[in-house]
C-alpha atoms as a PDB file:
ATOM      1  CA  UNK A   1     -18.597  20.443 -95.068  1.00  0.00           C
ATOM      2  CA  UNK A   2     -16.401  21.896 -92.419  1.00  0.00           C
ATOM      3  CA  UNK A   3     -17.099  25.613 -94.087  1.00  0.00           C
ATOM      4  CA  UNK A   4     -21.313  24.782 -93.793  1.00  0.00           C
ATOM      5  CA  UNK A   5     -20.745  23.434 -90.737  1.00  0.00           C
ATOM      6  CA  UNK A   6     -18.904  26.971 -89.597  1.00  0.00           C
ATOM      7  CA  UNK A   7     -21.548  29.257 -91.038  1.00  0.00           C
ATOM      8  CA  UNK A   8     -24.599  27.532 -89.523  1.00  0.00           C
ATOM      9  CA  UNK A   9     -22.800  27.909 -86.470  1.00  0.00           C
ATOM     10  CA  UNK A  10     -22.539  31.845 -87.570  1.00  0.00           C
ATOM     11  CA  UNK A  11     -26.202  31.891 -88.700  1.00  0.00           C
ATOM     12  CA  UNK A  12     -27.342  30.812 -84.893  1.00  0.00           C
ATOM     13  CA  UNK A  13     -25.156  32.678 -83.273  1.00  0.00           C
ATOM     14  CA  UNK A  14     -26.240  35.998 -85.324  1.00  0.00           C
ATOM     15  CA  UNK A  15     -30.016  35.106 -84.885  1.00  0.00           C
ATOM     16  CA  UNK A  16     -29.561  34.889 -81.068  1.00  0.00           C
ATOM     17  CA  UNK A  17     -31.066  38.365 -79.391  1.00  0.00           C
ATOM     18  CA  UNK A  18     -29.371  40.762 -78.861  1.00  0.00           C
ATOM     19  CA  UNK A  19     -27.458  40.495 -75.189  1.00  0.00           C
ATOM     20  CA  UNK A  20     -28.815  43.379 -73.134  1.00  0.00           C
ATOM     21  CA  UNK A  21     -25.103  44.121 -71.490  1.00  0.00           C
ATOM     22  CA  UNK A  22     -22.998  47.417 -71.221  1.00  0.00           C
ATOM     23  CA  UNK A  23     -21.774  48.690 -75.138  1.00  0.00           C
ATOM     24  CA  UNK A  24     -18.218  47.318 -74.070  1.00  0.00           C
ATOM     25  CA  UNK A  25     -19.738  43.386 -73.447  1.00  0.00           C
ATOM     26  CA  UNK A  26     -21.740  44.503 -76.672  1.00  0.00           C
ATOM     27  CA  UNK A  27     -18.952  45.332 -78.512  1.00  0.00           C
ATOM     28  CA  UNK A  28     -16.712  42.123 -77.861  1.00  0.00           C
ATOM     29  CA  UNK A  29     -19.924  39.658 -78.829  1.00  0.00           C
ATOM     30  CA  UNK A  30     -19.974  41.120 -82.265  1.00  0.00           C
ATOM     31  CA  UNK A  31     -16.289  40.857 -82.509  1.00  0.00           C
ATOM     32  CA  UNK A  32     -16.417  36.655 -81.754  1.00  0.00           C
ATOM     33  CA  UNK A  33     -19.218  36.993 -84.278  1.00  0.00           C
ATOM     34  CA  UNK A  34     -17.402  38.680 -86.974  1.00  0.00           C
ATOM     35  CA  UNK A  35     -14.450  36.067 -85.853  1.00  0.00           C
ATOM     36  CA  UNK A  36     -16.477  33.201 -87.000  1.00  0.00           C
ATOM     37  CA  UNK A  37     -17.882  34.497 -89.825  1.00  0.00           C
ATOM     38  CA  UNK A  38     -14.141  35.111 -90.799  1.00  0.00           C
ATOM     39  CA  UNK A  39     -12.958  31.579 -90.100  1.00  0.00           C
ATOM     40  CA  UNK A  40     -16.411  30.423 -92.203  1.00  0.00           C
ATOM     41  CA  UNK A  41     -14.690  32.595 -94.858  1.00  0.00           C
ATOM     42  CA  UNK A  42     -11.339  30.658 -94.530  1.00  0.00           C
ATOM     43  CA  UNK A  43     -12.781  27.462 -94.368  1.00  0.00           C
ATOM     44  CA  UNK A  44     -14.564  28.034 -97.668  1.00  0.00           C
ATOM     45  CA  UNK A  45     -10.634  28.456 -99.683  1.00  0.00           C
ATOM     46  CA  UNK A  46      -9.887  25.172 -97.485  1.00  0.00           C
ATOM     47  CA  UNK A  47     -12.617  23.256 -99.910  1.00  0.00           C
ATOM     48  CA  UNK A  48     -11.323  20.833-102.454  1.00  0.00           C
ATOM     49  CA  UNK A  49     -11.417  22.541-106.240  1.00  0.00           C
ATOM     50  CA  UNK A  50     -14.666  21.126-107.701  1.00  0.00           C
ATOM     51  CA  UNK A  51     -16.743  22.827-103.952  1.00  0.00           C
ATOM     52  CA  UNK A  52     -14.621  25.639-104.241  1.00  0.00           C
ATOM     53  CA  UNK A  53     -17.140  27.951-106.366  1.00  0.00           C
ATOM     54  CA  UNK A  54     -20.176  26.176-104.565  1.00  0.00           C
ATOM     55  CA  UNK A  55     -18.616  27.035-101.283  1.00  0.00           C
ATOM     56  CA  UNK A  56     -18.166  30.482-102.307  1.00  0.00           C
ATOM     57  CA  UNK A  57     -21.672  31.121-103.342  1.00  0.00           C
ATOM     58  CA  UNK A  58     -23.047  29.699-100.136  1.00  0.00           C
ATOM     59  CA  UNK A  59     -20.669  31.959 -98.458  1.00  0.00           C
ATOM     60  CA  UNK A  60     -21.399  34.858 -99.608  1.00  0.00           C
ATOM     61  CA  UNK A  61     -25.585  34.273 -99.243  1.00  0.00           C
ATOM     62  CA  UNK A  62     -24.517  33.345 -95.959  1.00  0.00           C
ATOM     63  CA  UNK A  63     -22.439  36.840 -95.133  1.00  0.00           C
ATOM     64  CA  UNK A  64     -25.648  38.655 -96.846  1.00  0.00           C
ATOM     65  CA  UNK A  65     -27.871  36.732 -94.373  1.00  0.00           C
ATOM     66  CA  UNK A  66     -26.079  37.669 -91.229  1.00  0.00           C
ATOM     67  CA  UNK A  67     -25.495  40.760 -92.214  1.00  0.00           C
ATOM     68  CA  UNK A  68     -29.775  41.452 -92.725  1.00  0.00           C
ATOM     69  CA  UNK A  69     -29.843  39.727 -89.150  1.00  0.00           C
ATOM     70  CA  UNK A  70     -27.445  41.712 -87.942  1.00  0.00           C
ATOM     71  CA  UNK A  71     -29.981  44.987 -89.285  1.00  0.00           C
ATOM     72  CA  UNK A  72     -32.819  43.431 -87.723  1.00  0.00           C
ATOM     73  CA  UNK A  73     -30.932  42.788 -84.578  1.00  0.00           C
ATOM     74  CA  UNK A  74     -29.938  46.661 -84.772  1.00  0.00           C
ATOM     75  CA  UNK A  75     -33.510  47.857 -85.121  1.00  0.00           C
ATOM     76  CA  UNK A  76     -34.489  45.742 -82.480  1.00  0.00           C
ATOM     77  CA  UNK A  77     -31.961  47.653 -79.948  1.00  0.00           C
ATOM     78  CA  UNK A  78     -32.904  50.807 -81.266  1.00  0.00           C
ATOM     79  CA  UNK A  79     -36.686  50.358 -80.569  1.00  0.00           C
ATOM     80  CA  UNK A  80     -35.578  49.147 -77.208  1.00  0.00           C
ATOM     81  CA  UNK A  81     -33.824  52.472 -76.862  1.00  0.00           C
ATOM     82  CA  UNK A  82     -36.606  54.352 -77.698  1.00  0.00           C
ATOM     83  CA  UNK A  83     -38.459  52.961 -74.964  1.00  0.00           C
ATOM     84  CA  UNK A  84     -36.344  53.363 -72.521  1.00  0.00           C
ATOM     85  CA  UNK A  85     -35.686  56.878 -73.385  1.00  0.00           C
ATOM     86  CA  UNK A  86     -39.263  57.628 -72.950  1.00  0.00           C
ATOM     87  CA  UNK A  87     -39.354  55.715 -69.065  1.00  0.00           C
ATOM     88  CA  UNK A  88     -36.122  57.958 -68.768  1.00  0.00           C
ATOM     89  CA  UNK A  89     -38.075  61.016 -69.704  1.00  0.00           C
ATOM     90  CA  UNK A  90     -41.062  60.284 -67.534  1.00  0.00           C
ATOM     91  CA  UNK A  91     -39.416  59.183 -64.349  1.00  0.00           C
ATOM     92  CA  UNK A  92     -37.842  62.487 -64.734  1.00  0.00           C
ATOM     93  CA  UNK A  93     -41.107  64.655 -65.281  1.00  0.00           C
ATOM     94  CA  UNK A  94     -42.438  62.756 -62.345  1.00  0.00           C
ATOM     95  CA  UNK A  95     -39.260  63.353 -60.230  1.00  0.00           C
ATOM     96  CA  UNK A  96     -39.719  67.023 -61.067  1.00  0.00           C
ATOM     97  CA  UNK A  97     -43.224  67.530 -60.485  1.00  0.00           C
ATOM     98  CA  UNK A  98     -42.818  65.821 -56.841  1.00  0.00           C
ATOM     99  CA  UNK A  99     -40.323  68.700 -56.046  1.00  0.00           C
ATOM    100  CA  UNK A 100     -36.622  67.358 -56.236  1.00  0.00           C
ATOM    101  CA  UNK A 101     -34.503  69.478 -57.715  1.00  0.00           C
ATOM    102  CA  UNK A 102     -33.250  68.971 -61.488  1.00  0.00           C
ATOM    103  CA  UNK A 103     -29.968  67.920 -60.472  1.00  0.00           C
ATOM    104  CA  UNK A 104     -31.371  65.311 -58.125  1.00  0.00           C
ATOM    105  CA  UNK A 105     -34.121  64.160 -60.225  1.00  0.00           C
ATOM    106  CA  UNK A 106     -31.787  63.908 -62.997  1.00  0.00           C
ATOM    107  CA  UNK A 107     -29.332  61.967 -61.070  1.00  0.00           C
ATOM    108  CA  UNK A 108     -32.161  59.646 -60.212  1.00  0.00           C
ATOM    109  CA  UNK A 109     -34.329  59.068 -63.946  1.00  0.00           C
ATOM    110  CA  UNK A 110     -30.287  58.310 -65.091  1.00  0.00           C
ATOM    111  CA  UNK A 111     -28.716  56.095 -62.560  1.00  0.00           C
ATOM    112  CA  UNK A 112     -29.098  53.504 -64.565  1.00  0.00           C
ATOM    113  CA  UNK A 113     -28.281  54.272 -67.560  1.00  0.00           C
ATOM    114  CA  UNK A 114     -24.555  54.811 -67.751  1.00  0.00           C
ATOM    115  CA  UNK A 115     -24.535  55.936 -71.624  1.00  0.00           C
ATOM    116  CA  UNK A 116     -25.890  59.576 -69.831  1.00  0.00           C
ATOM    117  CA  UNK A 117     -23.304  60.384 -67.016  1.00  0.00           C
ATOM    118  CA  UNK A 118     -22.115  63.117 -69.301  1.00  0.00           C
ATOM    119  CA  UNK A 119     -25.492  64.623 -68.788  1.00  0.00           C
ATOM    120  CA  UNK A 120     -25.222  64.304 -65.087  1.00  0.00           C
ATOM    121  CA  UNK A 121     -21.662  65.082 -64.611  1.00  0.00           C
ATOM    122  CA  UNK A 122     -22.266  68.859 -66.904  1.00  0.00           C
ATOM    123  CA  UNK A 123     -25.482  69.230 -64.443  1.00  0.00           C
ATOM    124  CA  UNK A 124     -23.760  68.527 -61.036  1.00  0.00           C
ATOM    125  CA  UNK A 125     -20.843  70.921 -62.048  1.00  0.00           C
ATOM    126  CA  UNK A 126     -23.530  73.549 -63.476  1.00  0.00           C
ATOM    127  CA  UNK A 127     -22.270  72.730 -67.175  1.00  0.00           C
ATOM    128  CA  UNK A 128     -24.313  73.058 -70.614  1.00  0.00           C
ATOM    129  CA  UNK A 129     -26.946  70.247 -69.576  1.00  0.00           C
ATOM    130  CA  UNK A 130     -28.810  70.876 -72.647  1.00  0.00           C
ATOM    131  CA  UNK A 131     -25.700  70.974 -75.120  1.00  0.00           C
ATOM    132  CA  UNK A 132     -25.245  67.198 -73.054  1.00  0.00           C
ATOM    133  CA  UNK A 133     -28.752  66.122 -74.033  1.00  0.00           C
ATOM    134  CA  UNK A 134     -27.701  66.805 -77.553  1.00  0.00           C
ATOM    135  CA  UNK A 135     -24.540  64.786 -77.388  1.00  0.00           C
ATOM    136  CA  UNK A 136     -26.317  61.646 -76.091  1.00  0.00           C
ATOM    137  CA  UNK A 137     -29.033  62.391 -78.430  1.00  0.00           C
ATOM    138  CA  UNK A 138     -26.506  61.383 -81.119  1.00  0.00           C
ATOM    139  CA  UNK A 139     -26.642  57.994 -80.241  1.00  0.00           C
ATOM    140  CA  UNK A 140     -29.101  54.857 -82.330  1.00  0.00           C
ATOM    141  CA  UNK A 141     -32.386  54.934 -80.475  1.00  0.00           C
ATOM    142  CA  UNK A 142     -31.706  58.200 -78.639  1.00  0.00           C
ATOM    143  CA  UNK A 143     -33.260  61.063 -80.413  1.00  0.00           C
ATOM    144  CA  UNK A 144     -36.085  62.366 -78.670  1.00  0.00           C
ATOM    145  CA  UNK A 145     -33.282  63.159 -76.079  1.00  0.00           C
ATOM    146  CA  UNK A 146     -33.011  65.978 -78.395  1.00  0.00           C
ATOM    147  CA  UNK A 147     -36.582  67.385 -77.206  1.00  0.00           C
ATOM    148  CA  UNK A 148     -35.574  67.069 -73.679  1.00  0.00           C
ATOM    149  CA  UNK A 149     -32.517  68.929 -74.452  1.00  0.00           C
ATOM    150  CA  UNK A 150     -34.900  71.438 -76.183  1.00  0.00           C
ATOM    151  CA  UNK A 151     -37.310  71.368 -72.722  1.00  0.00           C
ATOM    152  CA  UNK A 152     -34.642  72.184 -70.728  1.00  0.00           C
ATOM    153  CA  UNK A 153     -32.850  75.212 -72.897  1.00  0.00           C
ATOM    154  CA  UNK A 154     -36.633  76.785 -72.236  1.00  0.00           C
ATOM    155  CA  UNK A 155     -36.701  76.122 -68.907  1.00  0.00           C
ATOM    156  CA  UNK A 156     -33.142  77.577 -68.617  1.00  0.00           C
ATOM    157  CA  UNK A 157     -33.733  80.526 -70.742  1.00  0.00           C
ATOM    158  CA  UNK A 158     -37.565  81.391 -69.518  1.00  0.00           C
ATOM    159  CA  UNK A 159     -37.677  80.101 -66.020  1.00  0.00           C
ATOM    160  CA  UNK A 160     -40.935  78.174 -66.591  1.00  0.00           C
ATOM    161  CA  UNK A 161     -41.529  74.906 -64.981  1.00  0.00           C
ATOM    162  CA  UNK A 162     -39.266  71.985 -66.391  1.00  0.00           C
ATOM    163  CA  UNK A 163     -41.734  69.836 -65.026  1.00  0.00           C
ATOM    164  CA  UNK A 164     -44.657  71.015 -66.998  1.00  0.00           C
ATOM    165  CA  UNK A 165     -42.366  71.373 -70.171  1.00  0.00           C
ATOM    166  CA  UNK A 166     -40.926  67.548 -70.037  1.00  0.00           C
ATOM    167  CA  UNK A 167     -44.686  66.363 -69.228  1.00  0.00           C
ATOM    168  CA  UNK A 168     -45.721  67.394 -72.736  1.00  0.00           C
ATOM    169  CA  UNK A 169     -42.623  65.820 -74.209  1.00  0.00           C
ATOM    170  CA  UNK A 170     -43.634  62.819 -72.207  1.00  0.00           C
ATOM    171  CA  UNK A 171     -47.092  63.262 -73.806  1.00  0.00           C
ATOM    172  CA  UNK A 172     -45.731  63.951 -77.515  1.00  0.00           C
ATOM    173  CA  UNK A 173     -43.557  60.761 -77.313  1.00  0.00           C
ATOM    174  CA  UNK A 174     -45.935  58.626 -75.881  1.00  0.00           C
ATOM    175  CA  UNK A 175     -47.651  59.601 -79.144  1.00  0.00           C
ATOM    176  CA  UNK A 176     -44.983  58.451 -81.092  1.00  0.00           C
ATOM    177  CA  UNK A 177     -44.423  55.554 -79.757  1.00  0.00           C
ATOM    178  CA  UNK A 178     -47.861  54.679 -80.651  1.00  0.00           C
ATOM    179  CA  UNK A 179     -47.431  55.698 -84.339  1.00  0.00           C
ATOM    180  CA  UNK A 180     -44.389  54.050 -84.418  1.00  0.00           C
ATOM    181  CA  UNK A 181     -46.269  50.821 -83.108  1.00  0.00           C
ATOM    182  CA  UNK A 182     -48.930  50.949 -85.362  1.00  0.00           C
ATOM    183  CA  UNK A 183     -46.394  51.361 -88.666  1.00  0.00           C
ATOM    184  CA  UNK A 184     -44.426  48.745 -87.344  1.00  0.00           C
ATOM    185  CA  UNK A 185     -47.551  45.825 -87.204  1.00  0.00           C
ATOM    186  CA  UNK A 186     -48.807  47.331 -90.640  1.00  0.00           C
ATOM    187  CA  UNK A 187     -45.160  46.229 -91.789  1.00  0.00           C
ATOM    188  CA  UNK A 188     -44.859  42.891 -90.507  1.00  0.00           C
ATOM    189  CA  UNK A 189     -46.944  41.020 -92.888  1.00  0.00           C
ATOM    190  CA  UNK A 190     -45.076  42.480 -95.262  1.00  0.00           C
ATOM    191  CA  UNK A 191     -41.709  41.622 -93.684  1.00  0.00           C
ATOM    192  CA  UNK A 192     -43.118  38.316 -93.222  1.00  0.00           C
ATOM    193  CA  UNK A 193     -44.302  37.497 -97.152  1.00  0.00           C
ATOM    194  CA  UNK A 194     -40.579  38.639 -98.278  1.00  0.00           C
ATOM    195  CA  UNK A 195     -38.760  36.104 -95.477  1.00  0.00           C
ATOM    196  CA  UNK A 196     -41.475  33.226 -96.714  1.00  0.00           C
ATOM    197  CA  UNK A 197     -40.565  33.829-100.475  1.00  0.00           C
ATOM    198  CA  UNK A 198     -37.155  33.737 -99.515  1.00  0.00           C
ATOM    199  CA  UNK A 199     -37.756  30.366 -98.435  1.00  0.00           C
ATOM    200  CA  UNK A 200     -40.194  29.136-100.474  1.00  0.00           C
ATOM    201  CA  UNK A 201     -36.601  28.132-102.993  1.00  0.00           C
ATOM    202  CA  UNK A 202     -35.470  25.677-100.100  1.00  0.00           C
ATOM    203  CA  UNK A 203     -38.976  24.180 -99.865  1.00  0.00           C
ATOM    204  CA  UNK A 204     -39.150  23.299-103.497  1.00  0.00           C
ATOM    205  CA  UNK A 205     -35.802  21.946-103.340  1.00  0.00           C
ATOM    206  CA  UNK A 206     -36.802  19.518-100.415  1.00  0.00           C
ATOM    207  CA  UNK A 207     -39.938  18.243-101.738  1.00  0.00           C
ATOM    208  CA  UNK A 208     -37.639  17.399-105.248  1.00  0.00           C
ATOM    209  CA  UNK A 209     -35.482  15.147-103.328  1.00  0.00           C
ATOM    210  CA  UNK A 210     -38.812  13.974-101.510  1.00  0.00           C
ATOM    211  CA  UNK A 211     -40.296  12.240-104.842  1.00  0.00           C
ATOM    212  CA  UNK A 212     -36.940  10.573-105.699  1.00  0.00           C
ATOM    213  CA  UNK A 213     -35.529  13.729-107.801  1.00  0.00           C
ATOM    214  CA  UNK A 214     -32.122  15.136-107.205  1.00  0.00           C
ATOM    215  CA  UNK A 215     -31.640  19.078-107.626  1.00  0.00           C
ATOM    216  CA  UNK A 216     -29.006  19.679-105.429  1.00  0.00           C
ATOM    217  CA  UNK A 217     -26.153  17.893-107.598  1.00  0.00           C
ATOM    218  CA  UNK A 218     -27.926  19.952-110.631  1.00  0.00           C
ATOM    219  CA  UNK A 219     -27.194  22.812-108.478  1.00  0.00           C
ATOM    220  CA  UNK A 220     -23.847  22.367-106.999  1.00  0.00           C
ATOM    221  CA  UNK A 221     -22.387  20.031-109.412  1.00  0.00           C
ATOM    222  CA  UNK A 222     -23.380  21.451-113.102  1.00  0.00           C
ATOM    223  CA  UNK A 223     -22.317  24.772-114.348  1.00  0.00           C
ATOM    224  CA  UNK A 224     -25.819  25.945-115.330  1.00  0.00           C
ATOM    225  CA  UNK A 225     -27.124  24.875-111.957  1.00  0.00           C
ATOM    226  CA  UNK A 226     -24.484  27.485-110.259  1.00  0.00           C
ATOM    227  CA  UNK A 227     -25.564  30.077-112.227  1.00  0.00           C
ATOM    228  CA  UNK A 228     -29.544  29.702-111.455  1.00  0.00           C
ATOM    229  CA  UNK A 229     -27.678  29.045-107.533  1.00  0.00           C
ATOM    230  CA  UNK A 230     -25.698  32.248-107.727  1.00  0.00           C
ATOM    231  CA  UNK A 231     -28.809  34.438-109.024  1.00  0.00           C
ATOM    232  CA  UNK A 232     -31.195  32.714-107.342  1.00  0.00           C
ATOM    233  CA  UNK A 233     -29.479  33.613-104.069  1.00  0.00           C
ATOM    234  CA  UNK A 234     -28.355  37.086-105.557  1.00  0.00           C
ATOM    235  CA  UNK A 235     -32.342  38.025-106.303  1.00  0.00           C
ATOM    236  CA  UNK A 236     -33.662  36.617-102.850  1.00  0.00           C
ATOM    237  CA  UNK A 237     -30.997  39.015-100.922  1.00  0.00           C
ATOM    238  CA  UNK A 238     -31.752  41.923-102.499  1.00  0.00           C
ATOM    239  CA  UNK A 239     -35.332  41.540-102.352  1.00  0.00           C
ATOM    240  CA  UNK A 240     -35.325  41.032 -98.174  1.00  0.00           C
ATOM    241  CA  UNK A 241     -32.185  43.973 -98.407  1.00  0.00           C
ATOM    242  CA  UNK A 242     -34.940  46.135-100.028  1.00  0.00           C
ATOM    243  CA  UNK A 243     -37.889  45.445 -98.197  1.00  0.00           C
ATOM    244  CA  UNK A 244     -35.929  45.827 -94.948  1.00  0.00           C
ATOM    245  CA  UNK A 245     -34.748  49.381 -96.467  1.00  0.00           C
ATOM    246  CA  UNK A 246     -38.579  50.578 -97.576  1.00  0.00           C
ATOM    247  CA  UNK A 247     -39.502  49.026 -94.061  1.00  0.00           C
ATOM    248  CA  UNK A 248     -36.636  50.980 -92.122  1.00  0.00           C
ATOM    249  CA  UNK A 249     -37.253  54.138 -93.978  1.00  0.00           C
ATOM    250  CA  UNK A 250     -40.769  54.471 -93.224  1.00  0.00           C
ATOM    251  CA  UNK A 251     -40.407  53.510 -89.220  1.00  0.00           C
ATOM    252  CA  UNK A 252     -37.513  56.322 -89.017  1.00  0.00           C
ATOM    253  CA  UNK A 253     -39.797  58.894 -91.134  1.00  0.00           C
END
């Protein structure tokens, strides 16, 4: 009990959003998350002999649940990225076209965002701004940074407008973002079916001990009823592990 008790509490902590804080608070949540899910672990060995196996199954469905939140958590920051690298990108087209100078306007579009004071600090000291771009372009969520590197190597090279060249990579992500909206609803019936299979198992379980059957001791208590348990669970994972892959796939292509 103590070991269920422990990964529920894991299960609602991982399905809480993500905490919009700097990467270091970031960083320290999912460490007191990976802390309980270690102590769920423990408490599992801690089960008397006959729960032991039973324990461990439901442990390990429960580490390959988090672990799918803990995805779908991910791609929720890196859509969030996204967006805010394309308000990044046109605060700094606008900032240009009123007439501020780059190093200004970039100082301004990036005050916020302290993941790109590398790109400020190499354009206050007259640095490689656009080998900058690329380095923070690295990062989940940031890759049309890559473009505005590109934008500004032309700029540098040409001495055309940067203005004019990050408005039509403003334009060309906004078009992006727009085809990555569209694939994204088209895939979340189909995100939604696999999660309602998944549980479909639980429901069938609950209505058997509704009309006076009992399938949880065949389950947890018989040696046949562990297997079905273990590949029951084992099937249903891999299913939502594949859809979220096919689903994943197709948003980053």
């Amino acid at each position: 009990m103590i070991a269920v008790a422990v990964m529920a509490a894991a299960a609602v902590w991982f399905a809480l959003p993500p905490v919009r804080a700097a990467p270091a608070a970031r960083c320290g949540g999912a460490g007191r998350r990976w802390a309980l899910v270690a102590a769920a672990l423990v408490a599992t060995t801690m089960l008397p002999g006959r729960m032991l196996l039973p324990g461990a199954i439901v442990g390990a469905a429960a580490v390959m649940g988090l672990w799918l939140l803990r995805q779908r958590q991910h791609s929720r920051v890196v859509a969030d990225t996204r967006v805010r690298v394309g308000r990044m990108a046109q605060l700094l087209a606008a900032e240009l076209t009123a007439g501020r100078p780059p190093t200004a306007a970039l100082a301004e579009a990036t005050a916020d965002w302290p993941s790109l004071a590398g790109v400020r600090r190499a354009a206050e000291m007259g640095a490689d701004v656009p080998h900058a771009w690329r380095e923070a372009a690295t990062r989940p969520g940031c890759a049309d940074l890559a473009v505005v590197a590109a934008a500004w190597q032309v700029s540098e090279a040409s001495g055309s407008s940067l203005a004019a060249a990050l408005g039509r990579v403003v334009a060309l992500a906004r078009l992006d973002a727009e085809t990555r909206r569209t694939v994204e609803s088209e895939l979340a019936s189909a995100r939604a079916t696999a999660r309602l299979m998944a549980g479909l198992p639980v429901l069938a379980l609950l209505m058997g001990s509704g009309i006076g059957g009992d399938p949880w001791t065949f389950l947890f208590a018989t040696p046949v009823g562990l297997g079905c348990l273990a590949l029951g669970l084992l099937l249903g994972g891999a299913g939502l592990a594949w859809i979220e892959a096919i689903a994943t796939s197709v948003v980053r292509g």
